[in-house]
Protein backbone atom coordinates (compact mmCIF):
# COMPACT_ATOMS: atom_id res chain seq x y z
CA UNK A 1 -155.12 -29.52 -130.47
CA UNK A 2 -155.10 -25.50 -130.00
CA UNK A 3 -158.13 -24.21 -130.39
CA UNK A 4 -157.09 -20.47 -130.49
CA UNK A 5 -154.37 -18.01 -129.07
CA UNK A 6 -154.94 -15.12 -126.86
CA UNK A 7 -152.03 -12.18 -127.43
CA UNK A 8 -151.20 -10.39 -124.39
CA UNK A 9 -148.32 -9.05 -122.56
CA UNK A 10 -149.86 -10.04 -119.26
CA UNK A 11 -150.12 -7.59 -116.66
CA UNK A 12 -146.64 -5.32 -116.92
CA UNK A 13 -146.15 -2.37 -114.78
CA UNK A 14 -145.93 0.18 -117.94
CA UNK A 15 -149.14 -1.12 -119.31
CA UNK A 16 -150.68 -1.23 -116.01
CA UNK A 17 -150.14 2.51 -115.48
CA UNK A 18 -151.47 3.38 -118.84
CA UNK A 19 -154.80 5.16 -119.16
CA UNK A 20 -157.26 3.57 -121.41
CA UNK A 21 -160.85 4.76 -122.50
CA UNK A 22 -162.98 4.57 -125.50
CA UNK A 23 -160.59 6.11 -128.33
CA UNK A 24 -157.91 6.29 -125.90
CA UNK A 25 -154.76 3.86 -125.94
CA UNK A 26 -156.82 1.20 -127.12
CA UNK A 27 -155.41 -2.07 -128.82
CA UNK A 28 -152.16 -1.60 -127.78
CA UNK A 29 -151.83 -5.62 -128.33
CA UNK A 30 -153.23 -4.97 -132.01
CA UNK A 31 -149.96 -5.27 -133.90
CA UNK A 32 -149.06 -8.27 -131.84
CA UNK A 33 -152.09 -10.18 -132.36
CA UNK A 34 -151.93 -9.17 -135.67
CA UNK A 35 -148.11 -10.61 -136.74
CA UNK A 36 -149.63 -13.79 -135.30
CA UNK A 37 -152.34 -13.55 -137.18
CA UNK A 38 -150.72 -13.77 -140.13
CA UNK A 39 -148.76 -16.87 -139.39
CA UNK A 40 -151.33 -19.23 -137.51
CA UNK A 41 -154.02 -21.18 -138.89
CA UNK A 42 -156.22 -21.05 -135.28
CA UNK A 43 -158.35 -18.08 -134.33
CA UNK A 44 -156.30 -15.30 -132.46
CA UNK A 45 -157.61 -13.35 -129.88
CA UNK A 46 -156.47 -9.78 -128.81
CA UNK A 47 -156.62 -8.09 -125.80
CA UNK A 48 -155.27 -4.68 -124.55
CA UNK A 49 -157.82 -1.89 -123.56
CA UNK A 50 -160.05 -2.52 -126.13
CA UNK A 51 -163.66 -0.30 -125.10
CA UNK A 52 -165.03 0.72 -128.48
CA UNK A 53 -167.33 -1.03 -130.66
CA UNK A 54 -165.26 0.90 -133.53
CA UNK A 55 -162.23 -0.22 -132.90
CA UNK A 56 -163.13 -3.63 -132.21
CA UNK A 57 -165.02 -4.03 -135.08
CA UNK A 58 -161.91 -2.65 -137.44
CA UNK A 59 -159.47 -4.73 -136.02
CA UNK A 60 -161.65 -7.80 -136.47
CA UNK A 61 -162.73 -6.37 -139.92
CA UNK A 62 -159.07 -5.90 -140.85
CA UNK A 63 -157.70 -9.18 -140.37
CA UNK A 64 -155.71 -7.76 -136.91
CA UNK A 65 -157.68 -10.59 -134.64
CA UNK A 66 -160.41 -12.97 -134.62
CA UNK A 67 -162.08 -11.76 -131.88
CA UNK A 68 -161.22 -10.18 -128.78
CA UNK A 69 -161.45 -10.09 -125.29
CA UNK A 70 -162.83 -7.46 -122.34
CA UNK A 71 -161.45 -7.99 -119.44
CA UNK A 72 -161.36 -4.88 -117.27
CA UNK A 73 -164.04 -3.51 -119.10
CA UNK A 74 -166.92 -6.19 -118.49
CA UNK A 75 -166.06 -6.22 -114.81
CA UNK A 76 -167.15 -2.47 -114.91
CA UNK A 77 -169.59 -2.56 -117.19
CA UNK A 78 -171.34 -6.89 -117.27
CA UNK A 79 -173.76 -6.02 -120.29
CA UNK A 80 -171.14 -3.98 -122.13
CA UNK A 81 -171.76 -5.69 -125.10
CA UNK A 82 -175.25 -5.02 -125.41
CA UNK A 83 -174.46 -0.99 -124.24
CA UNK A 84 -171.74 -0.56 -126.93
CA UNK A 85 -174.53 -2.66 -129.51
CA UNK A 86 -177.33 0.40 -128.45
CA UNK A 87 -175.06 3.25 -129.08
CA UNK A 88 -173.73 3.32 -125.67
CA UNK A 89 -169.78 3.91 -124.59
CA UNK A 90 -168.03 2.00 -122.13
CA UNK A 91 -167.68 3.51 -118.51
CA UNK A 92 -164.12 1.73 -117.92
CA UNK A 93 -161.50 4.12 -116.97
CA UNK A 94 -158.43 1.65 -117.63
CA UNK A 95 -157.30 2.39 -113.97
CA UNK A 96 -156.88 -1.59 -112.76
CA UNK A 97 -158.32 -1.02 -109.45
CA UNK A 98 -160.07 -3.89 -110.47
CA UNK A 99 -157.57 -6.01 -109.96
CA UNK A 100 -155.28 -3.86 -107.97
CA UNK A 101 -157.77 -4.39 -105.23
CA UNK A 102 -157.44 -7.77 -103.67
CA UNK A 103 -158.62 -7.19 -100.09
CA UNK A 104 -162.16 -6.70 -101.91
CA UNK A 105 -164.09 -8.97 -104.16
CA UNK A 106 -164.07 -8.47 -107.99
CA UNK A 107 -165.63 -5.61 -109.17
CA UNK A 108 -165.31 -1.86 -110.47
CA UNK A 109 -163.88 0.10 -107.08
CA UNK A 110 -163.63 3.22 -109.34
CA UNK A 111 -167.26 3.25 -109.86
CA UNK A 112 -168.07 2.74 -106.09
CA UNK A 113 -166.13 5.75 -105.61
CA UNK A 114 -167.79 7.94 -107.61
């Protein structure tokens, strides 16, 4: 059997270009994840920007998703549960060089910019 769903839209050129940061243009997958939600009988998992501990925690709260996963944001930020846990915000500017990037390995090129 299934033992969940992930909701995305995979990687689309409008979505790609979109700029995501804590409070900003987060869960744009929400309402998707959610219609699913309502129908399936496995644990759904949403994706789409997600950065803040607030948000996640409301759309998990409020029946939108089961869970949800970090993509983008853990490749920046590897302990960015235990940051957002302590208070902390998430340093991922939503700008996909992180996968934009494939002459390099993996990783946050923004942040080796800066």
């Amino acid at each position: 059997g299934i033992a969940f769903i992930e909701i995305s839209g995979a990687f689309r050129a409008d979505i790609a270009m979109r700029k995501v940061g804590p409070g900003k243009n987060e869960g744009y997958y929400l309402p998707f994840a959610a219609q699913f939600k309502k129908i399936l009988k496995i644990p759904v998992i949403a994706v789409g920007g997600l950065r803040s501990l607030e948000i996640i925690n409301g759309a998990i709260s409020g029946g939108q998703c089961d869970a949800v996963a970090m993509s983008r944001a853990l490749i920046c930020q590897p302990n960015l549960p235990q940051i957002l846990r302590s208070g902390g915000k998430s340093e991922c500017r939503g700008c996909n060089l992180c996968l934009l990037r494939h002459d390099r390995q993996t990783g946050c090129h923004a942040r080796q910019r800066n």
